[in-house]
Protein backbone atom coordinates (compact mmCIF):
# COMPACT_ATOMS: atom_id res chain seq x y z
CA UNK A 1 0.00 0.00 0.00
CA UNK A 2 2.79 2.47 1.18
CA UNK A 3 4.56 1.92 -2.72
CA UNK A 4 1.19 2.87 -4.51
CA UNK A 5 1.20 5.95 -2.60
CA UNK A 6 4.51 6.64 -3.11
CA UNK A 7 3.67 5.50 -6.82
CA UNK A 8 0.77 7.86 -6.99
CA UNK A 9 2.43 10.68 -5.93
CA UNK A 10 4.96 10.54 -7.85
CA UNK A 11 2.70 10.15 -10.92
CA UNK A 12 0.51 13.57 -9.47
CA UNK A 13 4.11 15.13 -9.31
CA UNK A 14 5.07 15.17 -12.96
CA UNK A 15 1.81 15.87 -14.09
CA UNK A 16 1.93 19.01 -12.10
CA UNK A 17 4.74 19.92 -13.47
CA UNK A 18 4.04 18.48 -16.91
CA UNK A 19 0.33 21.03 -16.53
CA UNK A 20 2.79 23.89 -15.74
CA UNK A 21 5.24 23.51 -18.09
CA UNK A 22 2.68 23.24 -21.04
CA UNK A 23 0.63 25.95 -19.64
CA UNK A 24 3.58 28.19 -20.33
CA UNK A 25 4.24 27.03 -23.93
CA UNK A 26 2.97 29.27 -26.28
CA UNK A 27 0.19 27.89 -28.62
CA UNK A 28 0.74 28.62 -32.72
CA UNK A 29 -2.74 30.20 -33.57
CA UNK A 30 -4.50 30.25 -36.69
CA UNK A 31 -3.56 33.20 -37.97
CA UNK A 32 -0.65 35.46 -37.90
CA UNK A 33 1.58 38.14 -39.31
CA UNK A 34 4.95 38.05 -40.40
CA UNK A 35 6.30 41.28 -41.94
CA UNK A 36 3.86 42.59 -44.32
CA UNK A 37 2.09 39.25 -44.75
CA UNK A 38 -1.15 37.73 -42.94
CA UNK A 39 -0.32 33.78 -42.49
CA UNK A 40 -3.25 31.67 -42.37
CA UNK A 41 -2.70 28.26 -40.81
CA UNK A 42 -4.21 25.19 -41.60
CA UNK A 43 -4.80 22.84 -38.66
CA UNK A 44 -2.43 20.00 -39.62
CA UNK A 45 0.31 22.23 -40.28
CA UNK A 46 -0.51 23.77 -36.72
CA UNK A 47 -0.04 20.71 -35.30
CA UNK A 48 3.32 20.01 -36.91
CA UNK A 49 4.61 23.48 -35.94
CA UNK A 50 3.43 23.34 -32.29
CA UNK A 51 5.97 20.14 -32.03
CA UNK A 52 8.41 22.40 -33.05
CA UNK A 53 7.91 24.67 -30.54
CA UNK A 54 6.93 22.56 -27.60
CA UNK A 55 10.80 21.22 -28.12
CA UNK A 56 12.08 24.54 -27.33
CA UNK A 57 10.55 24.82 -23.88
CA UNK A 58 11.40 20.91 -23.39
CA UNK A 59 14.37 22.33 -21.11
CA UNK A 60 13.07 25.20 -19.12
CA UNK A 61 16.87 25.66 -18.26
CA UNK A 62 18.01 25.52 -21.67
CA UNK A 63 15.46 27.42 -23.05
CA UNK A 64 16.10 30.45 -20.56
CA UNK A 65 20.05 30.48 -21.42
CA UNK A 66 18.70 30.58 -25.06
CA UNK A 67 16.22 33.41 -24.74
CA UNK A 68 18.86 35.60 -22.47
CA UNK A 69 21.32 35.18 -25.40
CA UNK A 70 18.91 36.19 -27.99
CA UNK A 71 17.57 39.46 -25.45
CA UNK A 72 21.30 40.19 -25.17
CA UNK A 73 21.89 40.35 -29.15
CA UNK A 74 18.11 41.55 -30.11
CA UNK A 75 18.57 45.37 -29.71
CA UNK A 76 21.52 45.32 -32.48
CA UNK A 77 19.56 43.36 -34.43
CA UNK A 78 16.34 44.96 -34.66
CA UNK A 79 18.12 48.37 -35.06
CA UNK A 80 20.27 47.10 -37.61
CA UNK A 81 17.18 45.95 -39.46
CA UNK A 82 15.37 48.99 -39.37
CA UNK A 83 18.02 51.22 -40.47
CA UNK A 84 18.23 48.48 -43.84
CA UNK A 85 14.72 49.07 -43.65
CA UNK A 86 14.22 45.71 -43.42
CA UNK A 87 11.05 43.75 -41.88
CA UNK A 88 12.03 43.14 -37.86
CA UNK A 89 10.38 40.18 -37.89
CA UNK A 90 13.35 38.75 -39.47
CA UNK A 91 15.53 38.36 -36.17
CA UNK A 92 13.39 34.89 -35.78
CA UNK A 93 15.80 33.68 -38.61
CA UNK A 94 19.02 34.25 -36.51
CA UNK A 95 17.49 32.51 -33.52
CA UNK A 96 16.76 29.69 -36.03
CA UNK A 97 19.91 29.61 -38.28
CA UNK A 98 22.55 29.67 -35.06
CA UNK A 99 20.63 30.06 -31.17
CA UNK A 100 22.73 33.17 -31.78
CA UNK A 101 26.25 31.86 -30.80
CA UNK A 102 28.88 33.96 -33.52
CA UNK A 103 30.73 31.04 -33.98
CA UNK A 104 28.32 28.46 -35.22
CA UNK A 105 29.35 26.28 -37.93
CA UNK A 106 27.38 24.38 -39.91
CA UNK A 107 27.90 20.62 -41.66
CA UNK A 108 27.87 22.23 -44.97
CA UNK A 109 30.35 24.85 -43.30
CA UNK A 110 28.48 28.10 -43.40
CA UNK A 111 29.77 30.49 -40.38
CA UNK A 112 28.35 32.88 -37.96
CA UNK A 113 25.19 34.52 -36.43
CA UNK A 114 23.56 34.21 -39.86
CA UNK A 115 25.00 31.30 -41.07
CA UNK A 116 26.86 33.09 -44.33
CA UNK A 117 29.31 30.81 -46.76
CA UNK A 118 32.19 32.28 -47.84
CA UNK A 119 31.10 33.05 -51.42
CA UNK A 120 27.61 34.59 -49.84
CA UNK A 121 29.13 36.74 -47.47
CA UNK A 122 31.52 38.21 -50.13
CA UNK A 123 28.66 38.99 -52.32
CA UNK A 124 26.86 41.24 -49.40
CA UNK A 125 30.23 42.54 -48.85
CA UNK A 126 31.43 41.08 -45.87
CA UNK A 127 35.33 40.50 -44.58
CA UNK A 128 36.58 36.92 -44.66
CA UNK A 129 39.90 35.99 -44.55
CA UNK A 130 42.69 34.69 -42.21
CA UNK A 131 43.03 37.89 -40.25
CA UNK A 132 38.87 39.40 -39.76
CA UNK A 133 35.71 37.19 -40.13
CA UNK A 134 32.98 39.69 -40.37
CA UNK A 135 30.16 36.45 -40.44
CA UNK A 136 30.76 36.45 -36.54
CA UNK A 137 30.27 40.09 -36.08
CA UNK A 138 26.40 40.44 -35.17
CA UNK A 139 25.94 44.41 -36.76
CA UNK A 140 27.55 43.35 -39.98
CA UNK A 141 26.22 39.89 -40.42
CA UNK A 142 22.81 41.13 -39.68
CA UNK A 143 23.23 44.20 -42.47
CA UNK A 144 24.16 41.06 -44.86
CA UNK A 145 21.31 39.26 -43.98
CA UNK A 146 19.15 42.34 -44.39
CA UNK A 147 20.78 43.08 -47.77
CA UNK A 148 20.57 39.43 -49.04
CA UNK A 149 16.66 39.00 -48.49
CA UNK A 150 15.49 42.08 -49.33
CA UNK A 151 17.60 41.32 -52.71
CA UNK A 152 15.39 38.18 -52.68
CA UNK A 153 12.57 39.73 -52.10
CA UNK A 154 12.55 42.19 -54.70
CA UNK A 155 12.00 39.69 -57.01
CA UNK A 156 9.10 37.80 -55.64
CA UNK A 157 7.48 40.57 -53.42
CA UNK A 158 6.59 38.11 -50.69
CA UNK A 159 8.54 37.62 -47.75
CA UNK A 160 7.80 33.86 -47.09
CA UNK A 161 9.61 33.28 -50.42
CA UNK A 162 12.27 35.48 -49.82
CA UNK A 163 12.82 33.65 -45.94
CA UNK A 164 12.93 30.28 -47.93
CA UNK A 165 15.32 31.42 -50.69
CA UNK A 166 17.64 31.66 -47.44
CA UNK A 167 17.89 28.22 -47.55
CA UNK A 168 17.54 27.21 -50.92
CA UNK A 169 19.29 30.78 -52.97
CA UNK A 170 17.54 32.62 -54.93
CA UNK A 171 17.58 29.95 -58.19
CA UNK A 172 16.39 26.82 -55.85
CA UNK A 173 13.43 29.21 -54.22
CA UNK A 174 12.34 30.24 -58.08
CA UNK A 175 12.30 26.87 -59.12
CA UNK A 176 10.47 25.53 -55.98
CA UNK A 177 7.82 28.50 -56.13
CA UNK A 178 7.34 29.99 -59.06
CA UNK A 179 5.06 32.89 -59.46
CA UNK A 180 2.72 31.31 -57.35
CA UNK A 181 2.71 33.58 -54.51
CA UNK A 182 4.88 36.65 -55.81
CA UNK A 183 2.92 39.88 -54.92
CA UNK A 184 0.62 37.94 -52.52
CA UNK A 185 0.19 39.35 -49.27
CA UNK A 186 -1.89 36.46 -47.34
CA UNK A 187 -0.30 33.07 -47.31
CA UNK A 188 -2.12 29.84 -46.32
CA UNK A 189 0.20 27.51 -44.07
CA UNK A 190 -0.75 23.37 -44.77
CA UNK A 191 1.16 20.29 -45.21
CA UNK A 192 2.68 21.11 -48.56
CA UNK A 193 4.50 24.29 -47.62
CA UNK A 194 8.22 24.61 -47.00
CA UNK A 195 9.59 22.78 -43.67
CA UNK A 196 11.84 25.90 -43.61
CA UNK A 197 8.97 28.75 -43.19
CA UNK A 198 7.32 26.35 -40.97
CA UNK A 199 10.32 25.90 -38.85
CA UNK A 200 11.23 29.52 -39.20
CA UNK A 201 7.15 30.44 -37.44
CA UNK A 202 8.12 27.61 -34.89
CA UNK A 203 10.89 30.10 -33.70
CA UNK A 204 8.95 33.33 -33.91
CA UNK A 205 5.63 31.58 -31.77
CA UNK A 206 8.04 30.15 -29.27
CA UNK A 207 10.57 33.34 -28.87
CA UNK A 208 8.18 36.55 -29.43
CA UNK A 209 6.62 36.82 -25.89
CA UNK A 210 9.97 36.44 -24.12
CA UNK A 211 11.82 39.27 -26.57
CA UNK A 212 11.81 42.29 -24.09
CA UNK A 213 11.76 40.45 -21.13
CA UNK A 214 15.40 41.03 -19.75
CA UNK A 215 15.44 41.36 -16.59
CA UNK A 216 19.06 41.57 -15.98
CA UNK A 217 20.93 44.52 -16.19
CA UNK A 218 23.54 43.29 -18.19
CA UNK A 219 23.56 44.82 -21.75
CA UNK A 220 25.43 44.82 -24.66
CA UNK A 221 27.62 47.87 -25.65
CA UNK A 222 28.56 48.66 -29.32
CA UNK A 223 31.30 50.74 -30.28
CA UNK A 224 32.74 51.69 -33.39
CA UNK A 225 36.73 51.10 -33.87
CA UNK A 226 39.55 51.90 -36.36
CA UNK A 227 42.57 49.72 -36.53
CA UNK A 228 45.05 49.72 -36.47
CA UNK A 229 44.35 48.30 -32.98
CA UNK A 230 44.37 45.80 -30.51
CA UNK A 231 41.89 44.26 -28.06
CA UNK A 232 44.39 44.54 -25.64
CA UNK A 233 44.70 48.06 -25.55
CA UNK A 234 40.57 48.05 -25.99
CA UNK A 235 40.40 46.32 -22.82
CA UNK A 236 42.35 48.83 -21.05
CA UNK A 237 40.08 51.43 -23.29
CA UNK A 238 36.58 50.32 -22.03
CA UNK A 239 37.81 48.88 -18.61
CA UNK A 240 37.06 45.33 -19.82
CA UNK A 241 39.14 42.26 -19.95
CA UNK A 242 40.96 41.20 -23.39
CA UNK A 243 39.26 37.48 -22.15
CA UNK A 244 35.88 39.52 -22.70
CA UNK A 245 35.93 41.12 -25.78
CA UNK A 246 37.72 37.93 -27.42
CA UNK A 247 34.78 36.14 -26.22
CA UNK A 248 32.14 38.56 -27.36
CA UNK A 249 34.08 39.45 -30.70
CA UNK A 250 35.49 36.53 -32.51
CA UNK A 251 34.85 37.84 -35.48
CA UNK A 252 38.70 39.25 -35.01
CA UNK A 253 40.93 35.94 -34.65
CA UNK A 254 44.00 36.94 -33.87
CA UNK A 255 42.97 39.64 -31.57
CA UNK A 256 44.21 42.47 -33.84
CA UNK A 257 42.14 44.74 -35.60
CA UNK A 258 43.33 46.01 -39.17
CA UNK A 259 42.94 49.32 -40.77
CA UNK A 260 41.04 50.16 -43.54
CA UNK A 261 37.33 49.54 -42.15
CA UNK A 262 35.25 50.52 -39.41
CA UNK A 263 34.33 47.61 -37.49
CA UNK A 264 31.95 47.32 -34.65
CA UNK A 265 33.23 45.58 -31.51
CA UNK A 266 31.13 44.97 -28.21
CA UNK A 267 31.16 44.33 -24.72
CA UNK A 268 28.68 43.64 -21.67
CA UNK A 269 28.37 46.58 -19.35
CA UNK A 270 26.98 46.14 -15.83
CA UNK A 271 23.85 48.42 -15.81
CA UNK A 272 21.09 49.78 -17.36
CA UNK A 273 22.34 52.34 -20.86
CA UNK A 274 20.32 55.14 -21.41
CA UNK A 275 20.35 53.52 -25.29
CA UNK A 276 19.37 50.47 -24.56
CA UNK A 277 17.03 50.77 -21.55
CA UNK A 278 16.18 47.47 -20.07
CA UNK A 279 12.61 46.15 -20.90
CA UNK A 280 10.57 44.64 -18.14
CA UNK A 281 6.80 44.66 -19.92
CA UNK A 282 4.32 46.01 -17.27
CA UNK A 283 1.93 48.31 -16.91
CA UNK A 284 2.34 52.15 -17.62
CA UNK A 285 2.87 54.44 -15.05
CA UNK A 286 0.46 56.81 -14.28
CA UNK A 287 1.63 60.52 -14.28
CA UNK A 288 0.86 63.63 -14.33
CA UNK A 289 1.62 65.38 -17.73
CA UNK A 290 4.60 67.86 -17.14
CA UNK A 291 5.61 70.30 -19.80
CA UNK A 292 4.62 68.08 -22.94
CA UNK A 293 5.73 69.46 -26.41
CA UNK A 294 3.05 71.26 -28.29
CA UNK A 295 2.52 69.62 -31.91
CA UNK A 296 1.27 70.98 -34.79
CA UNK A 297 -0.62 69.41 -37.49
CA UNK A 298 0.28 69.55 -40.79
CA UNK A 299 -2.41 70.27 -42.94
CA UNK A 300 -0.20 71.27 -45.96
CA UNK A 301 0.25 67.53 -46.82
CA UNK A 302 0.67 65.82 -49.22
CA UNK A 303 2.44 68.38 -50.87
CA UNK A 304 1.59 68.82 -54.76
CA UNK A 305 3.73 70.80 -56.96
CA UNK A 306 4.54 70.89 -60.72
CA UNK A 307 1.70 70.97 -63.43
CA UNK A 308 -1.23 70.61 -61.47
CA UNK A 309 -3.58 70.84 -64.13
CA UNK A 310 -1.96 67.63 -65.76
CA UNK A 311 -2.14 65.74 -62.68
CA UNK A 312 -2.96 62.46 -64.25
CA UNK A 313 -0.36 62.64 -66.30
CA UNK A 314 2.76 60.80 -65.60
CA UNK A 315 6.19 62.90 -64.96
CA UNK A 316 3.83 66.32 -64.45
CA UNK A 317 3.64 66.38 -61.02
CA UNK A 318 5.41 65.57 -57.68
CA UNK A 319 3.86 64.84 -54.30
CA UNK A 320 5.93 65.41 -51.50
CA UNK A 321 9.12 65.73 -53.75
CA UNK A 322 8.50 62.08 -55.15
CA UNK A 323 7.04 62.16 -59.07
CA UNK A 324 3.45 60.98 -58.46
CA UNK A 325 0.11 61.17 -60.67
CA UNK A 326 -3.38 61.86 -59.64
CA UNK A 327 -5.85 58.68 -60.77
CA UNK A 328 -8.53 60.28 -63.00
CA UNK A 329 -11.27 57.65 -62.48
CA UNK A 330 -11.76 54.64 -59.93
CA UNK A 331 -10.49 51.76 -62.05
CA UNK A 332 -8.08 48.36 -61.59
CA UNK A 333 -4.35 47.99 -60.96
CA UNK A 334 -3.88 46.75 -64.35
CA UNK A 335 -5.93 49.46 -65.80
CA UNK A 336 -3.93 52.35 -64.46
CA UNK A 337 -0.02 50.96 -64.30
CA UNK A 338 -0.63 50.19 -68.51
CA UNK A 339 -1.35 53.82 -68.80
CA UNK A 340 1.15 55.03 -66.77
CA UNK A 341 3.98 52.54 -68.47
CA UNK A 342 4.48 50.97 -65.52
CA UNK A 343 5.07 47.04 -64.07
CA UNK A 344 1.75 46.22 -62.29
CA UNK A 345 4.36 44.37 -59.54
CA UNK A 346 6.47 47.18 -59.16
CA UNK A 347 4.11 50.09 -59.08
CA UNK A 348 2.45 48.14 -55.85
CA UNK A 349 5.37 47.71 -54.30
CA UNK A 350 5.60 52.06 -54.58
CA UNK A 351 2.42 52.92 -53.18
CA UNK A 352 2.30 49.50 -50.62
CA UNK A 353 -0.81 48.25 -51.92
CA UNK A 354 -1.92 44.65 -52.54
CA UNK A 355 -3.20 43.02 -55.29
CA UNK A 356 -6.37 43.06 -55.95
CA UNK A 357 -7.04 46.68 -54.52
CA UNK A 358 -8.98 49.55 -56.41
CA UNK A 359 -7.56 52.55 -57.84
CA UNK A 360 -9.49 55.08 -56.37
CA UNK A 361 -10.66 58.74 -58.20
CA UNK A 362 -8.66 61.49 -56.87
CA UNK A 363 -5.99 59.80 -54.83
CA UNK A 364 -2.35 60.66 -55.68
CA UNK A 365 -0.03 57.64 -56.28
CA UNK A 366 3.22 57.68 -56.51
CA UNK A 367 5.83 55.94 -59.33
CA UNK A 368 9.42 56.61 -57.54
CA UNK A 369 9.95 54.97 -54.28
CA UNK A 370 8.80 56.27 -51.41
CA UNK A 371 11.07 57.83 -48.44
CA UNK A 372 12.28 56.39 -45.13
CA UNK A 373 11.32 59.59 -43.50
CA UNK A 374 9.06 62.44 -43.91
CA UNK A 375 9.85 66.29 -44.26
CA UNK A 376 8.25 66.65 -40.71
CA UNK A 377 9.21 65.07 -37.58
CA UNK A 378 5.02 63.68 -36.62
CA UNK A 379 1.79 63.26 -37.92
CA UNK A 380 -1.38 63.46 -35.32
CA UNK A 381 -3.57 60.86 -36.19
CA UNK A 382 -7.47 61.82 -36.97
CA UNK A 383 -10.31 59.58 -37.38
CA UNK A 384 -10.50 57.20 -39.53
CA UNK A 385 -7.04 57.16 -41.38
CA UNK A 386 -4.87 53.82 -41.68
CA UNK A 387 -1.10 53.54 -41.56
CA UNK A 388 -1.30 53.36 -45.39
CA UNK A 389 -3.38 56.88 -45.36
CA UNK A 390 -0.05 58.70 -43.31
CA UNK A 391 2.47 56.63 -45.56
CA UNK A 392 1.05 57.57 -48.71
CA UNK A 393 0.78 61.53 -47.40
CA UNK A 394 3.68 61.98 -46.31
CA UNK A 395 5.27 60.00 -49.06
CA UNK A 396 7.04 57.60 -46.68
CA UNK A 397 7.63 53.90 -46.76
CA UNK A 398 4.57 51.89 -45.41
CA UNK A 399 7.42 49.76 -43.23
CA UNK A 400 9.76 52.76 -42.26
CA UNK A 401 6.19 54.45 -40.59
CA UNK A 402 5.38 50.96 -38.83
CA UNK A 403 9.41 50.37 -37.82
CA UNK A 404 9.38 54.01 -36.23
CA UNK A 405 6.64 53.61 -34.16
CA UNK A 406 6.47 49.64 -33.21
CA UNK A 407 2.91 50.05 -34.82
CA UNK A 408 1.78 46.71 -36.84
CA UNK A 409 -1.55 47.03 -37.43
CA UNK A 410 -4.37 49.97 -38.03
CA UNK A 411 -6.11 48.38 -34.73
CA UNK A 412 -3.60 50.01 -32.78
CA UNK A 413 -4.03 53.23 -33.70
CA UNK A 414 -5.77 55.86 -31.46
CA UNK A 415 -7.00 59.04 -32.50
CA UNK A 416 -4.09 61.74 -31.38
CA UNK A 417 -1.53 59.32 -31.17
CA UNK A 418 1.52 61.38 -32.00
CA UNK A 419 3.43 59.19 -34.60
CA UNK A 420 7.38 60.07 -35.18
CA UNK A 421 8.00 60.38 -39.15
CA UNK A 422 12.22 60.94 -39.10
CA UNK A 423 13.09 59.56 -35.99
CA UNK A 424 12.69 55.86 -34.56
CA UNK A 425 10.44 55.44 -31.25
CA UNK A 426 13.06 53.72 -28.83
CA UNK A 427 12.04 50.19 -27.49
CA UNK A 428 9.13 50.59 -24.32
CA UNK A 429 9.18 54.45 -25.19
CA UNK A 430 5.55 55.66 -24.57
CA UNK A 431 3.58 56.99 -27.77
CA UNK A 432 2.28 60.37 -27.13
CA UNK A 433 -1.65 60.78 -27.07
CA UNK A 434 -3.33 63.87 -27.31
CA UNK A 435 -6.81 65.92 -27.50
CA UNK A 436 -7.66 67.23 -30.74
CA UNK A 437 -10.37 69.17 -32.13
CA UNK A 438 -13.21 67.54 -34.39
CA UNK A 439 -12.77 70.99 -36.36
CA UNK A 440 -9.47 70.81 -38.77
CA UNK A 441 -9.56 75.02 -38.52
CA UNK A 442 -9.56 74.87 -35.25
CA UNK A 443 -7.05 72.19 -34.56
CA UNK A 444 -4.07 73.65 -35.59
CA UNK A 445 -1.63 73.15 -32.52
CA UNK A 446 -2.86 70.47 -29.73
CA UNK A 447 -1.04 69.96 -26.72
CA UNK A 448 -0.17 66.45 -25.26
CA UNK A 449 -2.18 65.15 -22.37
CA UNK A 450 -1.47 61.84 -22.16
CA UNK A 451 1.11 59.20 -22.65
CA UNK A 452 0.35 55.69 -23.37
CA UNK A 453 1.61 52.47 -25.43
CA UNK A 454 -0.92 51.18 -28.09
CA UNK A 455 -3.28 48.74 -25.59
CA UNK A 456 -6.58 48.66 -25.59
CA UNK A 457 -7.55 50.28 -22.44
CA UNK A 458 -6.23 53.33 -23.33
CA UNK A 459 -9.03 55.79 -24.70
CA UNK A 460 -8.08 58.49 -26.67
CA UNK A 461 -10.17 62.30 -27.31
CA UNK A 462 -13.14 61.78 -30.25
CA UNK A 463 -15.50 63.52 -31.91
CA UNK A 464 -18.95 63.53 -29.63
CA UNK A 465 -20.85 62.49 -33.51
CA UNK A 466 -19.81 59.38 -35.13
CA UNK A 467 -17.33 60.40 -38.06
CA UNK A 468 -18.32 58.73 -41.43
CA UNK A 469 -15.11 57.17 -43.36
CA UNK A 470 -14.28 54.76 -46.25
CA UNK A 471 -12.84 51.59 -46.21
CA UNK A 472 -11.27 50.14 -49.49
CA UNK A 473 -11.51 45.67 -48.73
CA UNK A 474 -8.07 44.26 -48.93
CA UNK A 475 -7.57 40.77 -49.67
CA UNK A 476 -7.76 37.93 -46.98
CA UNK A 477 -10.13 40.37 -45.40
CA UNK A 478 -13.49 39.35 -43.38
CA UNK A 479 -16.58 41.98 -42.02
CA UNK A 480 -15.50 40.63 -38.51
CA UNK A 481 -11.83 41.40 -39.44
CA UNK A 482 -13.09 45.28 -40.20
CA UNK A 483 -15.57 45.67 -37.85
CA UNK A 484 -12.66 45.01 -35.05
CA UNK A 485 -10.29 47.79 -36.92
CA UNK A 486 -13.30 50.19 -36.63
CA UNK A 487 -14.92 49.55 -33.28
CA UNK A 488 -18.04 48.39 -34.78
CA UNK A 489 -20.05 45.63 -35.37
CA UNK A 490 -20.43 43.58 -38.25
CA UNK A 491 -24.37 43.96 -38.10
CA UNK A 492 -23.72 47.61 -38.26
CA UNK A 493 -21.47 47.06 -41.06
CA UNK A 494 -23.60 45.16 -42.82
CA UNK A 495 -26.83 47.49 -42.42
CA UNK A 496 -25.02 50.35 -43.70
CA UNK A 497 -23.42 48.80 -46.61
CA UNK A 498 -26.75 46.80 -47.29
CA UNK A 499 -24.79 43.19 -47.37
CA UNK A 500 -26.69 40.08 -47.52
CA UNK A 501 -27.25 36.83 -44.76
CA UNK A 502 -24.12 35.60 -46.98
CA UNK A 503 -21.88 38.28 -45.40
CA UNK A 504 -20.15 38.31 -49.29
CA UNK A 505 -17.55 41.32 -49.79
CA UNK A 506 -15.12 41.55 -52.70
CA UNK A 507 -11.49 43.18 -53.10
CA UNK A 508 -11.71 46.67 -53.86
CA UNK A 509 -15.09 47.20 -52.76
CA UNK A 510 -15.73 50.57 -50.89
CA UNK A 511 -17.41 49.93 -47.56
CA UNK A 512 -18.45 53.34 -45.61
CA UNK A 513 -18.08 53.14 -41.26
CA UNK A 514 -19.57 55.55 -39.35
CA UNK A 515 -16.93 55.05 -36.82
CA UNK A 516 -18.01 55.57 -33.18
């Protein structure tokens, strides 16, 4: 009797611990984002990729010294990204390609954080010899990454394609896909699709709640050096050992450092940087509002000069100092770009539209690429307009606007919210929130009131009287998907917009909101 107790026990043990272990594992839902692309997932292929990441989190101990490492490289790497204006959501691929230690090396003997061959790392211009091996240097390797798949990705405009070219180059990946998905901007996840984009999701489900959560306050320091130097002297430089930085930097291998290049060499410092504050996700603090900038909004924007009166004419006018037409008439993609004498493909990727979307009368689009940064430092946000509305009126990159202000989707905008055009929100910086007039006149300089990160609870100043607005469908798109963007709900959708039991909407179609 006393050895099935013990037996029992011991059996209500590990399932305790088994319940709390799984209860912490983070479940791959149905649908999610990655860069610019909605991923639908199909519940077989859920199934496969939860395996994936339930192996992760099969040792709690070695899953914690993973996720420290990858908190302790993630600020470079997410910079480094955004300033190649690549999509963040690419730092999963590091975490996949080497747990982040600089001097992996792989059986078919690629090298480094991102897991570069000689012949590839040349070709994104990265050292390699005897002397300096730039592979295990995390700020370069990760500007060759970003360099090597947005090169990928120009050609197939779709970012799972461009993640699995990683692994197969570019030939391999347009042999394996095609044109099947280029341009497409929802992607549906099943049994079929690539191992390595299913892997690669594995990594981003089981790392994204834990990126931020570094409690310690060790963090890493870059700084930028010109040989020729040593680490030695370095050490004495930065009050480090020359153990240290040979372990964080053995990207040099001989612990010299040549002239001729910049290189960027780092160290752990012992407390908080005022660059890279430490992130412990909580709730905002509550204060008073002390001496808050005023900002004005911009009402002169977009900015239209050249021959107005040929507006639909291509190489007549330019909107915000970018060459731009006017669209004459509502019409398709295809209609427009053969006027204009333009790619369909590329003329999307200009104006950050999907397929399938309307060309709508009177809207300026533009046919040069867009800016990383607008000619003002913010834009208030007023009812109603999307992330694509500010990009396209300001004239700056869809991604650069969503990079600057850790902003994914339109549901997280609030009316007031104070975006940042030029400069780049830092990480757990609040997003400024203020009141603003219902009447544009009026509302020419607001001042802040409020502070607050995107999250639901926070409500921001509206109009008393619901504000009518437009809604253009985008592909992938449901009435429950846009009655959540708009606050309303999708009987109120439908009554205004006199849609059927069926609940049928179509790309392009104009929906009107009277958002609350």
């Amino acid at each position: 009797m006393k050895y099935i107790q013990r037996f029992l026990l011991t059996i209500l043990f590990f399932s305790l611990v088994t319940a709390e272990l799984f209860a912490q594992i983070p479940q791959v839902p149905a649908e999610m984002e990655f860069a610019d692309l909605l991923v639908r997932i199909n519940p077989q292929a859920r199934r496969e990729i939860q395996l994936d990441v339930d192996a992760q989190y099969r040792s709690q101990k070695h899953f914690q010294v993973k996720l420290d490492r990858v908190n302790l490289y993630m600020p470079i790497i997410e910079r480094v990204l955004r300033e190649n204006n690549a999509p963040e959501d690419l730092k999963y691929l590091v975490i996949q390609e080497s747990s982040l230690i600089s001097d992996a090396v792989s059986t078919s003997n690629a090298v480094g954080f991102w897991q570069f061959k000689q012949g590839t790392a040349e070709e994104v211009f990265l050292r390699v010899d005897r002397q300096i091996d730039e592979r295990k240097n995390i700020n370069a390797s990760t500007k060759g990454a970003a360099l090597y798949l947005k090169k990928h990705n120009n050609y197939f405009d779709n970012w799972m394609c461009a993640l699995v070219s990683y692994q197969m180059g570019l030939g391999g990946a347009k042999k394996y896909f095609g044109d099947k998905y280029n341009g497409q901007r929802v992607v549906n996840v099943d049994r079929n699709t690539h191992w390595y984009f299913k892997k690669f999701l594995a990594h981003k489900v089981a790392f994204e709640s834990g990126i931020g959560q570094f409690v310690s306050n060790r963090r890493l320091v870059e700084v930028k050096v010109n040989g020729p130097t040593t680490l030695a002297a370095l050490a004495k430089k930065y009050n480090v050992t020359e153990d240290h930085l040979e372990e964080y930097n053995t990207w040099t291998s001989n612990g010299k450092i040549p002239s001729g290049k910049t290189y960027t060499l780092v160290y752990i410092s012992e407390g908080q940087l005022e660059t890279q504050p430490a992130i412990i996700r909580s709730e905002p603090k509550k204060t008073e509002p002390k001496n808050y900038p005023k900002y004005s909004v911009a009402d002169s924007y977009p900015r239209v000069t050249g021959n107005t009166g040929k507006a639909s004419e291509v190489n007549q006018i330019k909107v915000n100092d970018i060459k731009a037409v006017q669209a004459k008439s509502t019409t398709t993609q295809a209609t427009f770009t053969d006027k204009l004498g333009i790619r369909e493909k590329k003329f999307r990727r200009l104006n950050d539209l999907e397929k399938g979307e309307r060309i709508e009368a009177g809207e300026y689009y533009y046919t040069k690429k867009k800016k990383t940064k607008a000619e003002v430092e913010t834009h208030i946000v007023r009812p109603g307009e999307t992330l694509w509305d500010i990009s396209q009126k300001y004239g700056i990159k869809l991604s650069s606007l969503k990079n600057k202000n850790r902003i994914r989707k339109d549901k997280d905008l609030k009316v007031g919210m104070v975006l940042n055009l030029q400069e780049h929100r830092k990480r757990g910086e609040e997003i400024p929130i203020v009141k603003i007039d219902p009447d544009p006149v009026r509302n020419r300089t607001v001042v802040a009131e409020t502070r607050a990160t995107p999250e639901p609870e926070v409500v921001a100043q509206t109009p008393t009287q619901p504000t009518q607005t437009y809604h253009t469908v985008r592909q992938g798109e449901t009435l429950f998907a846009i009655s959540r963007k708009y606050g309303v709900s999708v009987n109120e959708l439908k009554n205004w917009n006199k849609i059927g039991s069926d609940n049928l909407i179509s790309i392009g179609q104009k929906l009107v909101i009277f958002a609350p």
